[in-house]
C-alpha atoms as a PDB file:
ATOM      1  CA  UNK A   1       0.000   0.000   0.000  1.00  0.00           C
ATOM      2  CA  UNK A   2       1.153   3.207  -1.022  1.00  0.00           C
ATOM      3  CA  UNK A   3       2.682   5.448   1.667  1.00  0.00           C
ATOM      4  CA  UNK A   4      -0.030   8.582   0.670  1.00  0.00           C
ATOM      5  CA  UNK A   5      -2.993   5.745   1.770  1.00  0.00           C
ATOM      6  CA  UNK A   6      -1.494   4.767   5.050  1.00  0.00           C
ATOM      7  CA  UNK A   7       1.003   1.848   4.032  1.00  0.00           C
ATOM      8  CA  UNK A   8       5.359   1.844   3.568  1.00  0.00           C
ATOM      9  CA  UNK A   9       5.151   0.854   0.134  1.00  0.00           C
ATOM     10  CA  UNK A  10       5.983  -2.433   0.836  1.00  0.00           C
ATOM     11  CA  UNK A  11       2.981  -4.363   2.341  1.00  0.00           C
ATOM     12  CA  UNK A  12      -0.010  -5.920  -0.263  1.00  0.00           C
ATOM     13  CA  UNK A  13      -3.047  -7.503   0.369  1.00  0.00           C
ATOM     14  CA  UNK A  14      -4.691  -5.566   3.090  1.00  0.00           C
ATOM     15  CA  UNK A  15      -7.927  -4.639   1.077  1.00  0.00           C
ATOM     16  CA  UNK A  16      -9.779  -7.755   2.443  1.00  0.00           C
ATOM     17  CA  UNK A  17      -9.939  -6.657   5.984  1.00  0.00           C
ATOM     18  CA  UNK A  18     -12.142  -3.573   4.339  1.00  0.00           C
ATOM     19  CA  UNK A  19     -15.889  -3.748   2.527  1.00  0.00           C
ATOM     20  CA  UNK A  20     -15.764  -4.383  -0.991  1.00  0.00           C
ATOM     21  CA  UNK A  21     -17.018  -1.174  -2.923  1.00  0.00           C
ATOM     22  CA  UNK A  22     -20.452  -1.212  -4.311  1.00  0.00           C
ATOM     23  CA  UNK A  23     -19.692   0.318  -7.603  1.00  0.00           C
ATOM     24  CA  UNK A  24     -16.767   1.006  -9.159  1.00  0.00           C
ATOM     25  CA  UNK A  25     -16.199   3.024 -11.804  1.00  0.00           C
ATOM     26  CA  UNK A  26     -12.958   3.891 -14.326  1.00  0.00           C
ATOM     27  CA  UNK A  27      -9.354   6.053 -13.246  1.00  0.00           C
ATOM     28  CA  UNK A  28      -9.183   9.375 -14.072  1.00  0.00           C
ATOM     29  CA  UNK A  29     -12.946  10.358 -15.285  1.00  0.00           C
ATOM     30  CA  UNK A  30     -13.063  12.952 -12.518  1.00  0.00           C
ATOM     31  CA  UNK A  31     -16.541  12.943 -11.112  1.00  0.00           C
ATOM     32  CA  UNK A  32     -18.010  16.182 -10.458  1.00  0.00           C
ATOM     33  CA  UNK A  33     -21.256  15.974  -9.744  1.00  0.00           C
ATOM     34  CA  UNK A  34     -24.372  13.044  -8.904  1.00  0.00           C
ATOM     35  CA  UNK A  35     -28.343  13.875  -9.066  1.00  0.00           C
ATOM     36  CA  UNK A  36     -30.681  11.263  -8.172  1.00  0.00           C
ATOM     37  CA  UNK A  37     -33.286  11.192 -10.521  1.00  0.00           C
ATOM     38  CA  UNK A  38     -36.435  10.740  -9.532  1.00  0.00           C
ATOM     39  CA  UNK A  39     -38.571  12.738 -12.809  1.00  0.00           C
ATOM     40  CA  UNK A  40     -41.049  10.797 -15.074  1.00  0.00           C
ATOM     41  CA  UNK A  41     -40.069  12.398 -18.369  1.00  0.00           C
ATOM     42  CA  UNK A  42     -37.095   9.492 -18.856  1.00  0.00           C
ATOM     43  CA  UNK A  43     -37.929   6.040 -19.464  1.00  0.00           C
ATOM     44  CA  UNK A  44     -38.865   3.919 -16.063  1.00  0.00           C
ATOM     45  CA  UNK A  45     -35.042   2.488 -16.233  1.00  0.00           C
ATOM     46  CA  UNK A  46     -33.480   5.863 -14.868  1.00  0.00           C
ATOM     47  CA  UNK A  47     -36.050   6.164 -12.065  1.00  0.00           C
ATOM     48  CA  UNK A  48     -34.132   6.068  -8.574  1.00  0.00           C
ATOM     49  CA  UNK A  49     -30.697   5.836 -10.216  1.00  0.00           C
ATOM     50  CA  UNK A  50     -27.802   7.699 -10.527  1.00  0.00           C
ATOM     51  CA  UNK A  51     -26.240  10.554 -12.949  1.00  0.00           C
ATOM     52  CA  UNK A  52     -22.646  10.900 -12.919  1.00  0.00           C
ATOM     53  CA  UNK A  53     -21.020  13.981 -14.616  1.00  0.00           C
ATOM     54  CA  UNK A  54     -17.571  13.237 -15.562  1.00  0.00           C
ATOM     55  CA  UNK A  55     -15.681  16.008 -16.309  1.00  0.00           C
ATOM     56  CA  UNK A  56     -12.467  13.987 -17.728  1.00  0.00           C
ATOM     57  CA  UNK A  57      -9.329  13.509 -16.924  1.00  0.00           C
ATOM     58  CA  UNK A  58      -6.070  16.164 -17.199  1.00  0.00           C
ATOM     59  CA  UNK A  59      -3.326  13.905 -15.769  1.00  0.00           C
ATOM     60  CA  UNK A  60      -3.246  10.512 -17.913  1.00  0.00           C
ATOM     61  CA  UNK A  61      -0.180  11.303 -20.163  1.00  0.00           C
ATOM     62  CA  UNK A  62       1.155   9.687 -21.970  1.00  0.00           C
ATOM     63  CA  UNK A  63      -2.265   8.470 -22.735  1.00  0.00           C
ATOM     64  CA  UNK A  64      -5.593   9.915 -24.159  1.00  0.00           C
ATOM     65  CA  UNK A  65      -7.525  11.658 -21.976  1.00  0.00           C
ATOM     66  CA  UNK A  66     -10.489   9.808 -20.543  1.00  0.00           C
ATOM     67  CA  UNK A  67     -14.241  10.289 -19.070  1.00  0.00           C
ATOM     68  CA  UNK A  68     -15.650  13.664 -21.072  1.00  0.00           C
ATOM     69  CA  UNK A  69     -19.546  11.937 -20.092  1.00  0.00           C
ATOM     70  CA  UNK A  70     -22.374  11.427 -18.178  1.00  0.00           C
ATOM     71  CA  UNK A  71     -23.529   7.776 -16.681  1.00  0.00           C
ATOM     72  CA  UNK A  72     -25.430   6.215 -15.289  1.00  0.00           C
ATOM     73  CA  UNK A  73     -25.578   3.906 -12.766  1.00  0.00           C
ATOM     74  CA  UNK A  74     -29.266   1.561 -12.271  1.00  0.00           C
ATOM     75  CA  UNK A  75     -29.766   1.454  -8.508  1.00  0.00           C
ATOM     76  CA  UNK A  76     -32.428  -1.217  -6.814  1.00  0.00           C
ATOM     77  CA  UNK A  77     -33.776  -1.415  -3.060  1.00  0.00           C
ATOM     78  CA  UNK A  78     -31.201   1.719  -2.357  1.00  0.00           C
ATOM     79  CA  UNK A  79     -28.058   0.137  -3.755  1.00  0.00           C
ATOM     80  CA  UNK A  80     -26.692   0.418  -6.822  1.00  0.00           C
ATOM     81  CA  UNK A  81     -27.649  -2.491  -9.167  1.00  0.00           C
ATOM     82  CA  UNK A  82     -24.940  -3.615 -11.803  1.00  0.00           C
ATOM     83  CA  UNK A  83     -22.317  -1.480 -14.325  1.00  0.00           C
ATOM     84  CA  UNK A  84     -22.928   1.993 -15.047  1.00  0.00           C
ATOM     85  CA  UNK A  85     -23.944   2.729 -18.620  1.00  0.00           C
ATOM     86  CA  UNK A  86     -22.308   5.778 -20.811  1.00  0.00           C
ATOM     87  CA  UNK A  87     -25.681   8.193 -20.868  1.00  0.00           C
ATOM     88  CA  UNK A  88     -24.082  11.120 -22.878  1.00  0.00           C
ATOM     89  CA  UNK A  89     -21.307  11.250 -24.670  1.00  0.00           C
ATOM     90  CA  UNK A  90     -19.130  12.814 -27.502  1.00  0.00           C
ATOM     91  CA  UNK A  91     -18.244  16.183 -25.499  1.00  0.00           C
ATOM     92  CA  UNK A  92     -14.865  15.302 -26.385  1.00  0.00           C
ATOM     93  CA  UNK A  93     -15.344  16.072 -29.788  1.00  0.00           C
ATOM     94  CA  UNK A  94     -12.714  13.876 -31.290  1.00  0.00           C
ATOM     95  CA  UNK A  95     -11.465  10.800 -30.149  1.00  0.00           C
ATOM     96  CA  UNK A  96      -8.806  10.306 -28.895  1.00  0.00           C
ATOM     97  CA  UNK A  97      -7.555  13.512 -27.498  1.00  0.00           C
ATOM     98  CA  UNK A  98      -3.983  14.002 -25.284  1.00  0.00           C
ATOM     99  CA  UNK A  99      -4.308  17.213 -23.625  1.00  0.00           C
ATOM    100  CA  UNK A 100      -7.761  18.373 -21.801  1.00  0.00           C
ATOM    101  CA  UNK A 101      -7.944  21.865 -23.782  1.00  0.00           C
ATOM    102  CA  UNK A 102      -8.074  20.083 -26.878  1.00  0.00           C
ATOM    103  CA  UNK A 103     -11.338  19.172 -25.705  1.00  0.00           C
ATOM    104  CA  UNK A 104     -14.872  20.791 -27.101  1.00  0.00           C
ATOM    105  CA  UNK A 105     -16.829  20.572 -23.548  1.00  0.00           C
ATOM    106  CA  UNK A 106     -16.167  19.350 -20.141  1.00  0.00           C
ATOM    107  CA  UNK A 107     -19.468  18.022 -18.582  1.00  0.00           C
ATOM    108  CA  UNK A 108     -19.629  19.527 -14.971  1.00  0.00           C
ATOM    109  CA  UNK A 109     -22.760  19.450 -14.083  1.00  0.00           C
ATOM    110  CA  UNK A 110     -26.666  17.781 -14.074  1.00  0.00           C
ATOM    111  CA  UNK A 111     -30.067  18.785 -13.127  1.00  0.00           C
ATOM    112  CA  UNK A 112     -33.651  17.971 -13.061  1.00  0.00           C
ATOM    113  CA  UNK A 113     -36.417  19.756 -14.599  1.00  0.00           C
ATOM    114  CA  UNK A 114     -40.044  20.660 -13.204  1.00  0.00           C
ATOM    115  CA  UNK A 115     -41.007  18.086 -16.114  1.00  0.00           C
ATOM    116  CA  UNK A 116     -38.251  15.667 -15.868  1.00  0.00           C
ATOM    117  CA  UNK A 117     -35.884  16.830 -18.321  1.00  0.00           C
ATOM    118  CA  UNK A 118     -32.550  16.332 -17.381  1.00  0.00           C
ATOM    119  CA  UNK A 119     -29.540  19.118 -17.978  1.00  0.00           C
ATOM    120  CA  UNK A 120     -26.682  18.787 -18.953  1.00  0.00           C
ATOM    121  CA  UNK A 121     -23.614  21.755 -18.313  1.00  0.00           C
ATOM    122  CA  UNK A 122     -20.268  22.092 -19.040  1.00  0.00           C
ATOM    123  CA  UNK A 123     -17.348  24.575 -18.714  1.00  0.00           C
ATOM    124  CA  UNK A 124     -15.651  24.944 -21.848  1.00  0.00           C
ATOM    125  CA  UNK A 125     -17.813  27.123 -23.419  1.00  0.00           C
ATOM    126  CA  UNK A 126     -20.902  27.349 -20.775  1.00  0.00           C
ATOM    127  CA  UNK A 127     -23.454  25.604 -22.686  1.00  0.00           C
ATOM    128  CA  UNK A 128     -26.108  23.788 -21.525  1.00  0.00           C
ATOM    129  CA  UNK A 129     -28.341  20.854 -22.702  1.00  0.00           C
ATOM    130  CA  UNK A 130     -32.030  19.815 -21.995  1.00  0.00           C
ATOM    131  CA  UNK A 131     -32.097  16.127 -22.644  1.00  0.00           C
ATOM    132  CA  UNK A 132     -35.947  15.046 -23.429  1.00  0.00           C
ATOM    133  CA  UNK A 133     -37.611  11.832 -24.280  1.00  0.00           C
ATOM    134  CA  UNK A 134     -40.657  11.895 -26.471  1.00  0.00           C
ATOM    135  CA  UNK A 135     -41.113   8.200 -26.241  1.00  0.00           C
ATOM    136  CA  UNK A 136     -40.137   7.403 -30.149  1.00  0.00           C
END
């Protein structure tokens, strides 16, 4: 265990005196933000789960730059209920990209509408989505 998470660098194997996380999700995304959603506009699926803004990742050099999205993770009875699922995507704008300013928005942020629309921010150039479902 590294020496920053309590250990001397030299010991291993002391993760199973701890509880096993209950999701897990990829290095490096940088999640910034979680909203419960609990709307009726989205299909049944999303009720009760979870919306994860991922901002991406600036430190990953020498390789592309990762996260740039929005899941999702399913929850049932109060705990979340297998993987997380990409929701949005593409804010990168190209694929793959090395450096975060190459990138054409940074998702920072989620929110529910009155009418169950979700929102979608980000910081690169301030825009915001309204992400609908009309059922077709």
């Amino acid at each position: 265990l590294a020496p920053e998470y309590g250990g001397d660098g030299k010991e291993i194997g002391r993760c199973a005196q701890f509880e096993a996380p209950i999701a897990a999700f990829p290095a490096h995304y940088a999640p910034v933000d979680l909203l419960f959603y609990s709307g009726s506009m989205l299909p049944a699926h999303y009720r009760g789960g979870a919306f994860i803004t991922s901002h991406g990742s600036w430190n990953r050099a020498p390789q592309p730059m990762a996260g740039y999205n929005v899941l999702f993770q399913p929850f049932a009875k109060g705990k979340p209920s297998g993987a997380f699922e990409v929701f949005a995507d593409g804010f990168k704008g190209k694929d793959p990209i090395m450096n975060p300013a190459e990138a054409a928005a940074r998702p920072d942020g989620t929110a529910q509408g009155p009418d169950g629309s979700l929102y979608i921010t980000e910081s690169v150039k301030g825009k915001t989505w309204r992400v609908i479902y009309n059922g077709k």
